[in-house]
Protein backbone atom coordinates (compact mmCIF):
# COMPACT_ATOMS: atom_id res chain seq x y z
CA UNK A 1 -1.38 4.57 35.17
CA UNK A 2 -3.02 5.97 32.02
CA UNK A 3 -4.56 9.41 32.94
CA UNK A 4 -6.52 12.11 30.74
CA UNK A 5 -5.91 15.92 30.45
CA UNK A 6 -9.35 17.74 29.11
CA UNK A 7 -8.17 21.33 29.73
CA UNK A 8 -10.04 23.39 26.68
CA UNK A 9 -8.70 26.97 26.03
CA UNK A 10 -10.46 29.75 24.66
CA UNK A 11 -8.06 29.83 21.58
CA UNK A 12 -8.61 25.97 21.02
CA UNK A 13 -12.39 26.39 21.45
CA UNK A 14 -12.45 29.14 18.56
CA UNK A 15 -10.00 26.64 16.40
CA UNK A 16 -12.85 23.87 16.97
CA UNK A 17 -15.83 26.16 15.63
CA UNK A 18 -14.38 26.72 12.30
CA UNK A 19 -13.29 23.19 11.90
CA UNK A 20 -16.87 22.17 13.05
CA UNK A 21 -18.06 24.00 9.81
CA UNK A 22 -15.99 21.92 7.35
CA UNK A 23 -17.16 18.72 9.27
CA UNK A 24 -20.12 17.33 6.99
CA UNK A 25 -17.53 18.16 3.68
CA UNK A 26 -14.93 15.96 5.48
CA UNK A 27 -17.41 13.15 6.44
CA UNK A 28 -18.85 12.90 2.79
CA UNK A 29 -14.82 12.78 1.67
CA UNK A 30 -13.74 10.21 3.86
CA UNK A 31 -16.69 7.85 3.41
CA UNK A 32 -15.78 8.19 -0.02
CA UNK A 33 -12.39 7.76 0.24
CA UNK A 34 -12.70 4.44 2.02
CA UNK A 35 -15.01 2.82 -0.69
CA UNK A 36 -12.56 3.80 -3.18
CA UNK A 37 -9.81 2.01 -0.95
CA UNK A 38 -12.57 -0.97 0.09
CA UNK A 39 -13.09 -1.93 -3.57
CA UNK A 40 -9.20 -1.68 -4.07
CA UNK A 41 -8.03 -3.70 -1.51
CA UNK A 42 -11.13 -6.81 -2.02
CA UNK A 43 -9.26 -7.52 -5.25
CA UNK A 44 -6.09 -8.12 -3.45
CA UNK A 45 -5.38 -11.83 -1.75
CA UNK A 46 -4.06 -12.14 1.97
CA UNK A 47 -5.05 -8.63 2.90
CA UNK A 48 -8.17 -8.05 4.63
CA UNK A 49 -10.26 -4.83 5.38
CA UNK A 50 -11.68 -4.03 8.95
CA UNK A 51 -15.26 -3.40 7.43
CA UNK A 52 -16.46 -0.30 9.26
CA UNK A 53 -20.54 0.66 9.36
CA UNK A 54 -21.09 3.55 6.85
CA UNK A 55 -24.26 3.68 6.88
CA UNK A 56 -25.70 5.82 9.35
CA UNK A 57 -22.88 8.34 7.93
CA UNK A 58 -20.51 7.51 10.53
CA UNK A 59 -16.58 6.72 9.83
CA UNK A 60 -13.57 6.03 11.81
CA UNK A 61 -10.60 7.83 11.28
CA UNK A 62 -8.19 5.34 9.97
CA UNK A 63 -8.31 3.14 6.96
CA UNK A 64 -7.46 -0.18 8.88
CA UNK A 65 -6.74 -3.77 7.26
CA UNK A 66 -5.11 -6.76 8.66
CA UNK A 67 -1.57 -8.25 6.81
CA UNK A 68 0.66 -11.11 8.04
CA UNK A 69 3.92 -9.61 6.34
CA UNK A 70 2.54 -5.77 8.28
CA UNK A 71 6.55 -5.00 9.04
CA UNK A 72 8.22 -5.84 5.49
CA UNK A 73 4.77 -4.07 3.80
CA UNK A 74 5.56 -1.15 6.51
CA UNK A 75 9.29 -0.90 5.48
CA UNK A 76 7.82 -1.62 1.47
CA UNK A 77 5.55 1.45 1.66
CA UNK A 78 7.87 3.69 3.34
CA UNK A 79 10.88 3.22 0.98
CA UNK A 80 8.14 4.63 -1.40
CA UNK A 81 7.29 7.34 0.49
CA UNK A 82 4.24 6.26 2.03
CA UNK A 83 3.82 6.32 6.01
CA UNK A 84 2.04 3.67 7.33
CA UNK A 85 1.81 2.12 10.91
CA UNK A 86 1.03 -0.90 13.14
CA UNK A 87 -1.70 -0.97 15.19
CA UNK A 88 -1.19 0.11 19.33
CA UNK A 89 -0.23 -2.89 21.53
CA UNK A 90 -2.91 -4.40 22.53
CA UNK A 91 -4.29 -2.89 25.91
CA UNK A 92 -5.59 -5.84 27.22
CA UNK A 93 -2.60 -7.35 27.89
CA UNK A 94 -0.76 -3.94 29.54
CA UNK A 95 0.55 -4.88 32.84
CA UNK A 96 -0.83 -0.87 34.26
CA UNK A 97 -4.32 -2.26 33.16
CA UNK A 98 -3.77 -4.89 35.64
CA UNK A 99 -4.52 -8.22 33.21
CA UNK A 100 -1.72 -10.19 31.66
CA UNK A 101 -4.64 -12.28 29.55
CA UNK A 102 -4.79 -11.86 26.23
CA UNK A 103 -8.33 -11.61 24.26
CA UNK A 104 -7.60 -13.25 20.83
CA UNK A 105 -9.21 -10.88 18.32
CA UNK A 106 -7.41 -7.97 20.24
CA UNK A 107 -3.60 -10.10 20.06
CA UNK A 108 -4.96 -10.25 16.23
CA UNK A 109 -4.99 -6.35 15.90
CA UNK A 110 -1.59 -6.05 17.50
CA UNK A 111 0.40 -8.42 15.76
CA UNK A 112 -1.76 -8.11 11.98
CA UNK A 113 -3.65 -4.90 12.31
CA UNK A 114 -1.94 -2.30 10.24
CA UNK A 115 -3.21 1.95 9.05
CA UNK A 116 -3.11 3.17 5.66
CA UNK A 117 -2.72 6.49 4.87
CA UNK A 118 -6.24 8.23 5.46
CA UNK A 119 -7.32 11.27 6.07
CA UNK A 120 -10.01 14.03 4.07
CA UNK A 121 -7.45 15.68 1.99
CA UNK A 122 -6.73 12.11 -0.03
CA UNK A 123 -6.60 12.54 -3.42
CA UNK A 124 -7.40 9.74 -5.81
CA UNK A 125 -4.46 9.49 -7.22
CA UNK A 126 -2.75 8.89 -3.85
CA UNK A 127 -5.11 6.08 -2.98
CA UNK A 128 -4.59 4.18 -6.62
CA UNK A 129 -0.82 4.82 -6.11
CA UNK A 130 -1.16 2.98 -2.66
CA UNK A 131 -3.10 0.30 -4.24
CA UNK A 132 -1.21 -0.26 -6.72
CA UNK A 133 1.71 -0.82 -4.60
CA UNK A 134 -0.04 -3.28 -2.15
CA UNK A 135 -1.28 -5.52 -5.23
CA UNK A 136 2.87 -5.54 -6.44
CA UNK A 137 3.68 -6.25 -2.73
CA UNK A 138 3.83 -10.65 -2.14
CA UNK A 139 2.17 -10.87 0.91
C-alpha cells in the first residue's frame, strides 16, 4: 500500500529557503535547456519528444521522449557514460492500486517512455554530446 511521509525539519526547512532563492535562475535554465534538446531531438527519426507546456514558465523535471529500442539506447548511452532511465511501471496496472487494466497511453510510457539526462546545471556541450550520440544510435 503506497503511503507518504511529509515530516519537515527545521534544518530541511532552512535548506529549502536558500534553494527557493536560486529557483527563477533554475527555471529560466531548464526551459532553456529543453529547447536546446527539443530542436535536437525533432531532427532525429523514430524518437519522439513528450512536448511539455512552456509557456506559462512552467517545466517538468525530466527531459522525457519515447524510443522503441529504450533498453539497447539505455545500455548505448551508458557505455558512454551517460545515465539514462526507463520510465516507472505503469501504476495503473499495480496490483496494490487494485486494477489489473491497462490504459494504453500509460502501457506506452512504460514500455517506450525513456529520461535523458536533465537537470539546471546542463551545460551545452553535454546536451550536443547526447545528441550527437542519439542521431549515431539506429533506432
Amino acid at each position: 500500500m503506497p503511503g507518504f511521509s511529509f515530516r519537515f525539519t527545521d534544518v530541511l526547512a532552512s535548506i529549502a529557503l536558500k534553494q527557493l532563492e536560486k529557483l527563477q535562475a533554475r527555471l529560466v535554465r531548464l526551459v532553456e535547456i529543453y529547447r536546446k534538446r527539443e530542436l535536437g531531438l525533432r531532427e532525429i527519426e523514430n524518437v519522439q519528444i513528450i512536448p511539455l507546456r512552456i509557456d506559462g514558465g512552467e517545466i517538468g523535471p525530466y527531459i522525457e521522449k519515447f524510443c522503441s529500442r529504450r533498453e539497447s539506447l539505455i545500455k548505448h548511452l551508458n557505455n558512454q557514460g551517460i545515465e539514462s532511465r526507463a520510465f516507472y511501471p505503469d501504476m495503473n496496472g499495480a496490483a496494490y492500486m487494485g486494477s489489473r487494466s491497462k490504459v494504453r497511453i500509460a502501457t506506452r510510457f512504460e514500455v517506450a517512455g525513456h529520461y535523458l539526462p536533465s537537470g539546471p546545471s546542463l551545460r551545452g556541450s553535454e546536451i550536443d554530446f547526447v545528441l550527437e550520440l542519439l542521431s549515431n544510435f539506429e533506432f
